[in-house]
Protein backbone atom coordinates (compact mmCIF):
# COMPACT_ATOMS: atom_id res chain seq x y z
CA UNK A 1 -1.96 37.70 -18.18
CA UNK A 2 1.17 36.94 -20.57
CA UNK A 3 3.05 34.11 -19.97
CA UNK A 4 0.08 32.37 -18.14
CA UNK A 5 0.09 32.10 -13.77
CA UNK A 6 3.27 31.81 -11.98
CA UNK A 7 5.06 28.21 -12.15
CA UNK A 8 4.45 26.51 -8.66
CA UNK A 9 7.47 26.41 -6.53
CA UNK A 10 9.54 23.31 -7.15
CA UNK A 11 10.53 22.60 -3.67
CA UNK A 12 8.32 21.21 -1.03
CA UNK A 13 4.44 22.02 -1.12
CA UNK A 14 3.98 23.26 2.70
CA UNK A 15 -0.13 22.50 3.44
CA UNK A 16 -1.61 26.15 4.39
CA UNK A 17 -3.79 24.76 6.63
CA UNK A 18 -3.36 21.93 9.13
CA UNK A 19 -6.49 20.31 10.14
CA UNK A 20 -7.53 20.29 6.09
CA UNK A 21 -3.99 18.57 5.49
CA UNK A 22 -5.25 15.57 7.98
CA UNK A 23 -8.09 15.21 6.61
CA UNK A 24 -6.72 15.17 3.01
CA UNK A 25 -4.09 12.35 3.84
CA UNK A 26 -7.09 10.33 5.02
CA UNK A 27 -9.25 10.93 2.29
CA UNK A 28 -6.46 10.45 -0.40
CA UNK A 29 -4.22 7.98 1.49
CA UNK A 30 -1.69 10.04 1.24
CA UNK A 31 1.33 9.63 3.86
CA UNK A 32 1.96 12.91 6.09
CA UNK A 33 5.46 14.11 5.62
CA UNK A 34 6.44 16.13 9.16
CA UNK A 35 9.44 18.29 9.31
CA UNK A 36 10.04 20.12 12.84
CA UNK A 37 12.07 23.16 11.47
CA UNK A 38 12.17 25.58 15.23
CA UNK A 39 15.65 26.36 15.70
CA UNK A 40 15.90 29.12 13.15
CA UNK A 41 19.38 30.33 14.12
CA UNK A 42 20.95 26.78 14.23
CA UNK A 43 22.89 25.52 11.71
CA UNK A 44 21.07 22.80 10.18
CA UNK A 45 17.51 23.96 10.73
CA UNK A 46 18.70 27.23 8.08
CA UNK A 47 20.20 24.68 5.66
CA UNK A 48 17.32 23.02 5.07
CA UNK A 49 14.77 25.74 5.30
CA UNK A 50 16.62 27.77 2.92
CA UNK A 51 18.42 25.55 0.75
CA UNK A 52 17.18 22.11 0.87
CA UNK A 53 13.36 21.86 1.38
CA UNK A 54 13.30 24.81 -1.71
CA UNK A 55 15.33 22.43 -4.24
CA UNK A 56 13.87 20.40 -7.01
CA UNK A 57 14.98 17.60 -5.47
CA UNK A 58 13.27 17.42 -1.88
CA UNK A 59 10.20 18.93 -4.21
CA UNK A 60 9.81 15.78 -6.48
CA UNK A 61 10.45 13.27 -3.74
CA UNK A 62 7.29 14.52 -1.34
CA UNK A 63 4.88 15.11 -4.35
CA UNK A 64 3.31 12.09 -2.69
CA UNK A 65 3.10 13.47 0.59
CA UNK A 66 1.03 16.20 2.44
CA UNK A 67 3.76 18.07 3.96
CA UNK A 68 4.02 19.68 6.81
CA UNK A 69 6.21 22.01 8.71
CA UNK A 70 6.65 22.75 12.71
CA UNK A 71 8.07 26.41 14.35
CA UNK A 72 6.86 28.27 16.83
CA UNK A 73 7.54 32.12 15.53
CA UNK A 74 5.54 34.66 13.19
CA UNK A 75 6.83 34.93 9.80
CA UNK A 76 4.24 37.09 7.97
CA UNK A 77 4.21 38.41 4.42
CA UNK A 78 2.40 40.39 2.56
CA UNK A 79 -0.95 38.42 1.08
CA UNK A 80 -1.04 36.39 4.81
CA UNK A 81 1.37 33.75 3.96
CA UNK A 82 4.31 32.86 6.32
CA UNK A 83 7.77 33.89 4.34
CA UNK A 84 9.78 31.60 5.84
CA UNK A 85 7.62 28.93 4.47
CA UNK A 86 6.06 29.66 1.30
CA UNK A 87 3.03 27.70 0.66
CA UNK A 88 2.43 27.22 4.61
CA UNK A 89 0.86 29.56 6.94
CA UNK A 90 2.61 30.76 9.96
CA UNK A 91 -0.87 29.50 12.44
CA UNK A 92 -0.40 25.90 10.13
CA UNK A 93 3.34 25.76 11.31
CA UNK A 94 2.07 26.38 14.62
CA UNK A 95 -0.52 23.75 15.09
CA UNK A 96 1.85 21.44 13.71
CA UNK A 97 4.44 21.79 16.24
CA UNK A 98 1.81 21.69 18.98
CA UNK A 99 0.78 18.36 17.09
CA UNK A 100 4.07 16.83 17.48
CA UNK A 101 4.92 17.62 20.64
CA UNK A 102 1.95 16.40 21.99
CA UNK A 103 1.64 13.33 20.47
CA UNK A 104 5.38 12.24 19.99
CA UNK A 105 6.79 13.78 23.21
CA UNK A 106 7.05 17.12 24.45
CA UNK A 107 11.12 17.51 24.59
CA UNK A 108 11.43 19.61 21.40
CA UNK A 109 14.27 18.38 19.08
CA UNK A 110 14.83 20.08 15.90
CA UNK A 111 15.60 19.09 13.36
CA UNK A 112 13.89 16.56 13.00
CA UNK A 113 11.62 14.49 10.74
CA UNK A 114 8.55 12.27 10.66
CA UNK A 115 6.54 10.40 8.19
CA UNK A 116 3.03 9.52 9.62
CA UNK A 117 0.66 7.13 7.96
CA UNK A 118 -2.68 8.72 6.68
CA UNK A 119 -3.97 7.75 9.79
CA UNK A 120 -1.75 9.45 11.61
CA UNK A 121 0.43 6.78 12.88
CA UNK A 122 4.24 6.70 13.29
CA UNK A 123 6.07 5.16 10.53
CA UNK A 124 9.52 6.82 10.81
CA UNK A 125 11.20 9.16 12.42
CA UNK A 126 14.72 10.71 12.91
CA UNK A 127 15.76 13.33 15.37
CA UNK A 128 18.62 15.93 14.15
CA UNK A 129 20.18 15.95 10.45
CA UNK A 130 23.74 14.29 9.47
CA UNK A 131 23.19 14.42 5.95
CA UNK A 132 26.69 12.45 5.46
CA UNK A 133 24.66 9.53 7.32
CA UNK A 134 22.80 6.64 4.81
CA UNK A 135 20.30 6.12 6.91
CA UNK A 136 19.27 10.39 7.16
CA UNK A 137 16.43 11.75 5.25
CA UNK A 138 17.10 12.67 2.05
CA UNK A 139 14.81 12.99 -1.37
CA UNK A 140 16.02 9.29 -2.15
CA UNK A 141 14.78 8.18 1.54
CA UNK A 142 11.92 9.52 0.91
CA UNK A 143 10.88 8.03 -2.53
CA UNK A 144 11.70 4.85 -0.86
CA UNK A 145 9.12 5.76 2.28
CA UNK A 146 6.53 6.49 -0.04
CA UNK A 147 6.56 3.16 -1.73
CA UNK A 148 6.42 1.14 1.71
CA UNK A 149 3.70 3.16 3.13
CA UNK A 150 1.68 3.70 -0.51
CA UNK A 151 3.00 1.62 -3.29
CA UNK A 152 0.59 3.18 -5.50
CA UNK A 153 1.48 6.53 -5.28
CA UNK A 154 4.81 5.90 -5.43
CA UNK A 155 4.52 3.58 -8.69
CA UNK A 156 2.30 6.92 -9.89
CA UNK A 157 4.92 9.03 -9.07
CA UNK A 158 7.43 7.27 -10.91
CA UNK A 159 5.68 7.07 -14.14
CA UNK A 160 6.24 11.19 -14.12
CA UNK A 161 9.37 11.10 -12.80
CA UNK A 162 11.03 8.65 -14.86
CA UNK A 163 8.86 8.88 -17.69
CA UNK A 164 11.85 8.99 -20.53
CA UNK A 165 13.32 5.71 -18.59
CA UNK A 166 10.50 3.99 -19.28
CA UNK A 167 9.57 4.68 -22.25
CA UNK A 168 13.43 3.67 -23.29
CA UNK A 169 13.06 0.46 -21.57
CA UNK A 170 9.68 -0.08 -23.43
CA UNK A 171 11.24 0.58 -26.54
CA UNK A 172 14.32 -1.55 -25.78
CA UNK A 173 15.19 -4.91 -28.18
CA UNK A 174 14.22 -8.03 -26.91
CA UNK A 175 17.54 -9.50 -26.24
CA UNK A 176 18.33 -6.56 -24.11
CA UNK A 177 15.25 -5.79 -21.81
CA UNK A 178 16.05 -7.57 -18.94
CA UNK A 179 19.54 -7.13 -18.88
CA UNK A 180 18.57 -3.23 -19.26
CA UNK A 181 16.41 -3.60 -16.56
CA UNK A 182 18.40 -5.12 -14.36
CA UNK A 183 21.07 -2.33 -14.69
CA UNK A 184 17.95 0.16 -13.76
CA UNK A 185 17.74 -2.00 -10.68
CA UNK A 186 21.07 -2.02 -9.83
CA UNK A 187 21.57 2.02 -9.91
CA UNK A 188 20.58 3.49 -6.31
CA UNK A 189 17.40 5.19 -7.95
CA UNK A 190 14.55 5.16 -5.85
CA UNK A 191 11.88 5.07 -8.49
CA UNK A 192 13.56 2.06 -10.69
CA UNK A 193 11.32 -0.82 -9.13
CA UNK A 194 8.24 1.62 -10.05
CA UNK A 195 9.80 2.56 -13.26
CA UNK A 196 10.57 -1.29 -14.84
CA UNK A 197 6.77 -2.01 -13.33
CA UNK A 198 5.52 0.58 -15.15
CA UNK A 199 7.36 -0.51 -18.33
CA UNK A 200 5.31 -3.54 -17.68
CA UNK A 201 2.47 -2.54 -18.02
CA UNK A 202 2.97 -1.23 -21.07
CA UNK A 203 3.98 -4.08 -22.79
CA UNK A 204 1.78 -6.81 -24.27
CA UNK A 205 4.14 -9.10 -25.67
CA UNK A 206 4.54 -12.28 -23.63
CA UNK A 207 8.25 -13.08 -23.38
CA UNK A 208 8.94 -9.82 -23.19
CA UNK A 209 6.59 -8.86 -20.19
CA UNK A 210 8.42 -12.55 -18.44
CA UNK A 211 12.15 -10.72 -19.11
CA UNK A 212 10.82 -7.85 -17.05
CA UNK A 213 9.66 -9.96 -13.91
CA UNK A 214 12.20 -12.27 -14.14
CA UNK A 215 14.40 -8.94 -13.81
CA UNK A 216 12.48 -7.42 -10.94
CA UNK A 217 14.19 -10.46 -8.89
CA UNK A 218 17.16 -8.54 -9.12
CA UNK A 219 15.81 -5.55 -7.07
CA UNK A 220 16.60 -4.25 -3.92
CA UNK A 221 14.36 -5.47 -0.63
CA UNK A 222 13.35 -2.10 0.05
CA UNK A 223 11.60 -2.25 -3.46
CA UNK A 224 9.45 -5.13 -2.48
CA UNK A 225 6.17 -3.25 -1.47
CA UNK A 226 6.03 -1.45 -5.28
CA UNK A 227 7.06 -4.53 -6.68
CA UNK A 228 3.98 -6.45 -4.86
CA UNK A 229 1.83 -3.88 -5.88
CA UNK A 230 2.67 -4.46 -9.38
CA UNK A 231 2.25 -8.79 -8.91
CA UNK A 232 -0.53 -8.11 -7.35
CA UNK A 233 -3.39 -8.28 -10.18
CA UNK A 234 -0.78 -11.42 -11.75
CA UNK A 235 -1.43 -13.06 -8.40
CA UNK A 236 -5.07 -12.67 -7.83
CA UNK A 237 -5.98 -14.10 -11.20
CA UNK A 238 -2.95 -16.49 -11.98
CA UNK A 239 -4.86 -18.50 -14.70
CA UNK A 240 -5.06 -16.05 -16.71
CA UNK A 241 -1.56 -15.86 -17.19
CA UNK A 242 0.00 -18.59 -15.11
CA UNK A 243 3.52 -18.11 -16.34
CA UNK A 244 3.30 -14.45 -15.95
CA UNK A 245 1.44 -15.32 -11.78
CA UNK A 246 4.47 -17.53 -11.63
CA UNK A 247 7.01 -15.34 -12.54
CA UNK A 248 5.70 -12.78 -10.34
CA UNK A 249 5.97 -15.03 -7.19
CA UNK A 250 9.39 -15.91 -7.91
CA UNK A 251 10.51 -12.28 -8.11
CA UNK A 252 8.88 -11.36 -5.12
CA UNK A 253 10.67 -14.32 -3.59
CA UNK A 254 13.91 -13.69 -4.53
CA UNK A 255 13.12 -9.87 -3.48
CA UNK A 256 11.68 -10.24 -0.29
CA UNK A 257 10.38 -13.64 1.30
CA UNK A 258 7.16 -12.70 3.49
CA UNK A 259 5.38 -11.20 0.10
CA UNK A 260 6.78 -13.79 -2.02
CA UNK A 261 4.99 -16.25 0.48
CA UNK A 262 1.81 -14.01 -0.16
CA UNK A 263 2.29 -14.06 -3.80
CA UNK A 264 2.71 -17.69 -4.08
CA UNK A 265 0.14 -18.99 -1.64
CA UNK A 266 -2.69 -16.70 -3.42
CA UNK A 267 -1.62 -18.60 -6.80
CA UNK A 268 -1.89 -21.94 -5.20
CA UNK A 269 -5.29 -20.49 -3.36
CA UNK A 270 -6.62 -19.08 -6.67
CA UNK A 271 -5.84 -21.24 -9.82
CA UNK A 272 -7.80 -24.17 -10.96
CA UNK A 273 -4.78 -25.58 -13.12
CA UNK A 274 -3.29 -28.43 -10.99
CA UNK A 275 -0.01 -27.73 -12.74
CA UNK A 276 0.08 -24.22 -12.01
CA UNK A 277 -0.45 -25.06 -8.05
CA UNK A 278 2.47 -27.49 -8.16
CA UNK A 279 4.56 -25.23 -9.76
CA UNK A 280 4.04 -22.63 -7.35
CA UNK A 281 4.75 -24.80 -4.24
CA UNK A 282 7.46 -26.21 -5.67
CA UNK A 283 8.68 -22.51 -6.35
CA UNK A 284 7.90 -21.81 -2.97
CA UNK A 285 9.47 -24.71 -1.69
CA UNK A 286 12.51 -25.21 -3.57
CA UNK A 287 10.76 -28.42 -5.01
CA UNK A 288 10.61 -30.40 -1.44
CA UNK A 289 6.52 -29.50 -1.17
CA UNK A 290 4.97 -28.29 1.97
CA UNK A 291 6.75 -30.45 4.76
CA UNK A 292 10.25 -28.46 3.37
CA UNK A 293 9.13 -25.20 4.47
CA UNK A 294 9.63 -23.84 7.61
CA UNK A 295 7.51 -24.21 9.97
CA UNK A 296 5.91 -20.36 10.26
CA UNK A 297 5.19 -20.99 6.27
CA UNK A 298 4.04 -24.56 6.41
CA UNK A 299 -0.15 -23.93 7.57
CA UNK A 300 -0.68 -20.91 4.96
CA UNK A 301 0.78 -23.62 2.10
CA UNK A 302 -1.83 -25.97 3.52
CA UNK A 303 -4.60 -23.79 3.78
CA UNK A 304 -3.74 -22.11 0.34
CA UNK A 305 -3.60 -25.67 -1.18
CA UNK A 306 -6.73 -26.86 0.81
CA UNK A 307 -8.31 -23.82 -0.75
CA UNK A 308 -6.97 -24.31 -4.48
CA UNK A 309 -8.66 -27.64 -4.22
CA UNK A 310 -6.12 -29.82 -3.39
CA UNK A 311 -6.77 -33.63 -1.04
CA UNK A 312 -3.50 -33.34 1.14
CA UNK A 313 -2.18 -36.29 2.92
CA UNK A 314 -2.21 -36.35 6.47
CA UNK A 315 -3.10 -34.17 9.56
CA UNK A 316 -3.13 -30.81 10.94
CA UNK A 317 0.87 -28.98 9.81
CA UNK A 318 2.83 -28.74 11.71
CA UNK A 319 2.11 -32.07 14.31
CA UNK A 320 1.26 -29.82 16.94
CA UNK A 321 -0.32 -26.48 15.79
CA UNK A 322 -0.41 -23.17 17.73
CA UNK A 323 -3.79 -22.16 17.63
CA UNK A 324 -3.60 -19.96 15.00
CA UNK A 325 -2.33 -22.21 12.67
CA UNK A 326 -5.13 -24.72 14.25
CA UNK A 327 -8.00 -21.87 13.17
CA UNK A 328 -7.06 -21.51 9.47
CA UNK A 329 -6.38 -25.33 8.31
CA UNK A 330 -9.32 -25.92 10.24
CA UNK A 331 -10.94 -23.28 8.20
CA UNK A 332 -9.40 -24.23 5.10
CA UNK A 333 -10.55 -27.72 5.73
CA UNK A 334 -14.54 -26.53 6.03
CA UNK A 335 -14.33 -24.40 3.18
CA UNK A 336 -11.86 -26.30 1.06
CA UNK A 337 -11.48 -25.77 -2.83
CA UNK A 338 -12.45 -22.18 -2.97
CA UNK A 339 -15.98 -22.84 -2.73
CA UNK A 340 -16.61 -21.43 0.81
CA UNK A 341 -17.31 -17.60 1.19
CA UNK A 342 -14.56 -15.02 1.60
CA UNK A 343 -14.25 -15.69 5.79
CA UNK A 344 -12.08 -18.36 4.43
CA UNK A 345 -8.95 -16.38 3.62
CA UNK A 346 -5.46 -16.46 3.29
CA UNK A 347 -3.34 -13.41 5.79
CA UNK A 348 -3.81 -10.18 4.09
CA UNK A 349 -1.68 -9.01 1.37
CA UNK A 350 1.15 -7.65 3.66
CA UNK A 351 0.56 -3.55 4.05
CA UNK A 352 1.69 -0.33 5.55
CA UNK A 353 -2.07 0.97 6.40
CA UNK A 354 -3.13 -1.21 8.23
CA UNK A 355 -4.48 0.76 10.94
CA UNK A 356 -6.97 2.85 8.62
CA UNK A 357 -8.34 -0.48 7.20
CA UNK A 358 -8.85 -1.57 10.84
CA UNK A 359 -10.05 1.71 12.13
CA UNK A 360 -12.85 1.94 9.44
CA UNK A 361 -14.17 -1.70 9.39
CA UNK A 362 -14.69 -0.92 13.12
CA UNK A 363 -16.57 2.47 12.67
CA UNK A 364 -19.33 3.06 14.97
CA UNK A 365 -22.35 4.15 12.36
CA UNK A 366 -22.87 7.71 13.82
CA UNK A 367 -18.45 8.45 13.64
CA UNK A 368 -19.42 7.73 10.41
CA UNK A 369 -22.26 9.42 9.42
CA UNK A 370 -20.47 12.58 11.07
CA UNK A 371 -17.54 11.65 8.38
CA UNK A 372 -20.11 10.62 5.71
CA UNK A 373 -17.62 13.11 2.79
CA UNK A 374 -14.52 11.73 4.17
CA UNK A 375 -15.26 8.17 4.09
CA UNK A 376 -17.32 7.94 0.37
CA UNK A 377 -14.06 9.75 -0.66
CA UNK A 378 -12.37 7.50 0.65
CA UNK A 379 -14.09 4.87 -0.51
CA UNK A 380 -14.38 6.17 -4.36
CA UNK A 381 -10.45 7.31 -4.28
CA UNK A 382 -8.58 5.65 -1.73
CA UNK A 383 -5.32 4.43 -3.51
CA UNK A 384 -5.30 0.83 -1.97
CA UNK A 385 -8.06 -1.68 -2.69
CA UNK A 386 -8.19 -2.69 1.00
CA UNK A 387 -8.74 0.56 2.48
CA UNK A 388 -11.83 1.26 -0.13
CA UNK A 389 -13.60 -1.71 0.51
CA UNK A 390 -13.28 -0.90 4.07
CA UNK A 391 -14.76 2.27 3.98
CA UNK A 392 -17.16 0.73 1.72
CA UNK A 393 -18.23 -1.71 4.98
CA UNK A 394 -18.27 1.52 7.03
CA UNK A 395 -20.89 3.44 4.71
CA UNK A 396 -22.84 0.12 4.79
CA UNK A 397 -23.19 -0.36 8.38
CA UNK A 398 -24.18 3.51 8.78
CA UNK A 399 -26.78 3.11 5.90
CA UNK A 400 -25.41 5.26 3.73
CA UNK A 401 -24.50 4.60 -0.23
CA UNK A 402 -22.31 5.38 -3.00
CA UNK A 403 -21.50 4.79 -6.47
CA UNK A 404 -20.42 1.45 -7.40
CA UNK A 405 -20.94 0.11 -3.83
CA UNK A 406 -23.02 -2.62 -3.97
CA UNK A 407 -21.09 -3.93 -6.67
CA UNK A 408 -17.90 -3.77 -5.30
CA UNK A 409 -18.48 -5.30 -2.02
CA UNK A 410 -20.37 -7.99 -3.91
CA UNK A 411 -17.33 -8.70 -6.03
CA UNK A 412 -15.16 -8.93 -2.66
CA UNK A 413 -17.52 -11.36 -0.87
CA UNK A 414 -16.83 -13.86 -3.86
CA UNK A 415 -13.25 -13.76 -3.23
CA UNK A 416 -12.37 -17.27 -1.22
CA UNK A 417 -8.88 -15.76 -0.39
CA UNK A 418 -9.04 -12.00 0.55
CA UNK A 419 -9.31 -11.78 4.23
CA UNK A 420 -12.19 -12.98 6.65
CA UNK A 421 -12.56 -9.27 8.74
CA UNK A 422 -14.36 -7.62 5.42
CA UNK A 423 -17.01 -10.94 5.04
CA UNK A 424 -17.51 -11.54 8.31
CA UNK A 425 -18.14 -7.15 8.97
CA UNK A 426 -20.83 -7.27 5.70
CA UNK A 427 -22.59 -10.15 7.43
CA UNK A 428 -22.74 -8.29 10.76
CA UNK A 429 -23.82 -4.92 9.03
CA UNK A 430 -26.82 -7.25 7.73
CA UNK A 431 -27.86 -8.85 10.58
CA UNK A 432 -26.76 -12.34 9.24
CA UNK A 433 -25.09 -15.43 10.91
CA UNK A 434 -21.33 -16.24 10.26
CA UNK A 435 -21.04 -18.20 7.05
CA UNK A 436 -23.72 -17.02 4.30
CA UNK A 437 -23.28 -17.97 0.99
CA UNK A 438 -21.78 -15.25 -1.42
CA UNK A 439 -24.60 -15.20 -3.63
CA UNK A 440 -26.31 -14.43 -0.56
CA UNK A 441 -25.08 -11.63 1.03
CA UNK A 442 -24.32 -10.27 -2.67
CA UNK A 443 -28.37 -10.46 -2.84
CA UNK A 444 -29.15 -9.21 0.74
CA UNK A 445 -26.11 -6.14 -0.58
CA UNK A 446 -28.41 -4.57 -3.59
CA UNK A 447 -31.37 -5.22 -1.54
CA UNK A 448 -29.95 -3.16 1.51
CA UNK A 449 -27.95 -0.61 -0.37
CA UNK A 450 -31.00 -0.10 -2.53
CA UNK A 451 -33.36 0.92 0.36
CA UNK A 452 -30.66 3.39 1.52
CA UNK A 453 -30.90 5.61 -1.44
């Protein structure tokens, strides 16, 4: 045909069908972007079904998302599409207000918009549409939801959207990347945090990869999940670039203090360099060491410290320890200088998913078996390192294997800081006491998985 196919619609991609778009969020960790559009005479409901969710813009900024839409009425075309809708079906739009009306409330309020996490919980919501109101969905809103529920797509996303940006900022002189950057920052652009990442990782140069962290410092808090997601490889090897690990703490910081706590603590956890600890805690710290922090931040400095190999004066922090804080010094304590397996572990990285992570290390065998597709995809695809190594646990404990597996979960089990639920599940899947040695379980791993094939 001349000219090639017809250009896809730039406005919102409306799923055709609606128990496929479930299942593709899951698989693809891919946040579910609702819109209730019922009221078709009313005012608002025709504005954005006819002007807004068509435009260019609302199209770019739910790329991310599977997107769906909820009415109640036939719209049929020619071809069996719904032409109210195009992309969507008029049974999909159906199901999907059925969906939200069961499981958010039967009172039916439209407009109105949700963003679910892939597995199907509520992350946001807002009933109606005042599009003169900040806090009202908009394509800007919803570049900034994607990054807090899936930094990675969002970073993705960016790199297309602003791809000229960055390659700018790449190019940039020396003297003026940060202060370039910073500018970037300081415009309301939803993908800029992405945007002066992804600049960073395309440049090699030392001092000038430092100006760009030490300019991510200067972005927004809502930027702080993409910008973590960016630290996060800096972080979870800081020797081998401890400046770069440092910078990266401080930004995150500066940015946002629970991650920056995460950032640090995993540096002081992680590196062997005494000077690299210290310089972290006294980051973290504002140079008055562990006792200066509050007291909520005071046991994970211990127990990263403990962990990094450090002999710390005194007793238990603070003087009389909830519980909690009780478990992991004690913890730390056992398995001190990163020479314990993984069960010793700092909090998880802070995350928006962390129901499907839960959900799949606790996976009855047979659920998955029934879901084998699903969860190897998952597994293979999944755009956050926590969620694929727990669907790797699942497809262990149901006996079933997939490329890369063994190998994967054996590189996780040798991590001293990562999280004790994923050691502790692997052990359990084996048949094996609490507290195996890595080289172990990493053994008892090829062994198992290789019997399954």
């Amino acid at each position: 045909m001349l000219g090639g196919p017809d250009p896809e619609p730039p406005g919102v991609r409306w799923e055709a069908d609606f128990d496929q778009a479930l299942a593709r969020a899951l698989e693809e960790g891919r946040p579910i972007f609702l819109a209730v559009n019922a009221l078709e005479d009313e005012r608002a409901n025709v504005d954005l079904a006819t002007r807004l969710y068509p435009s260019a813009q609302w199209g770019a900024a739910t790329r991310g998302y599977v997107c769906l839409v909820a009415n109640p009425n036939d719209h049929p075309q020619a071809g069996g599409g719904c032409a109210r809708y195009p992309g969507s079906t008029c049974a999909a739009h159906r199901r999907a207000l059925a969906f939200v009306t069961e499981r958010f409330g039967s009172a039916l309020i439209s407009p109105q918009h949700l963003i679910l996490e892939p597995e199907l919980d509520l992350h946001w919501r807002k009933e109606y549409y005042e599009p003169a109101r900040p806090e009202e969905i908009s394509p800007r809103n919803l570049a900034l939801h994607l990054g807090r529920v899936t930094p990675g797509l969002a970073y993705r996303r960016a790199q297309i959207e602003r791809e000229a940006q960055i390659a700018a900022l790449v190019a940039a002189p020396e003297a003026e990347l940060k202060a370039r950057a910073e500018a970037w920052l300081g415009e309301p652009d939803p993908w800029a945090a992405a945007g002066v990442g992804a600049a960073l990782d395309e440049t090699t140069a030392p001092r000038r990869r430092l100006a760009l962290l030490a300019a991510l410092a200067r972005a927004p808090a809502e930027s702080a999940p993409v910008i973590a997601f960016v630290a996060e490889p800096l972080v979870l090897d800081p020797d081998a670039a401890p400046a770069e690990a440092l910078a990266a703490g401080a930004a995150l910081l500066a940015v946002d203090r629970e991650y920056g706590v995460w950032a640090l603590a995993r540096v002081i956890a992680r590196s062997k360099d005494a000077a690299v600890r210290a310089r972290a805690l006294a980051l973290w710290s504002g140079g008055g060491g562990w006792r200066a922090l509050p007291r909520a931040e005071q046991a994970p400095a211990l127990e990263a410290l403990l962990l990094g190999g450090e002999a710390v004066e005194g007793g238990a922090a603070p003087a009389d320890p909830t519980p909690a804080e009780a478990l992991r010094l004690a913890r730390a304590r056992r398995l001190g200088g990163g020479s314990g397996p993984a069960a010793a572990g700092l909090d998880p990285f802070p995350t928006a998913v962390p129901a499907l992570r839960r959900a799949l290390l606790a996976a009855a065998p047979e659920a998955v078996r029934a879901a084998a597709a699903r969860v190897t995809e998952a597994f293979l695809r999944a755009p956050q390192e926590r969620v694929r190594l727990a669907a790797g646990v699942a497809l262990l404990r149901a006996g079933l294997a997939a490329p890369g597996l063994a190998e994967a979960l054996g590189r996780a089990l040798g991590d001293p800081v990562e999280g004790p639920e994923l050691t502790r599940a692997v052990e359990e899947a084996l048949g094996l006491e609490e507290g195996q040695p890595p080289a172990l379980l990493a053994a008892a791993l090829a062994e198992r998985l290789g019997a399954s094939r």
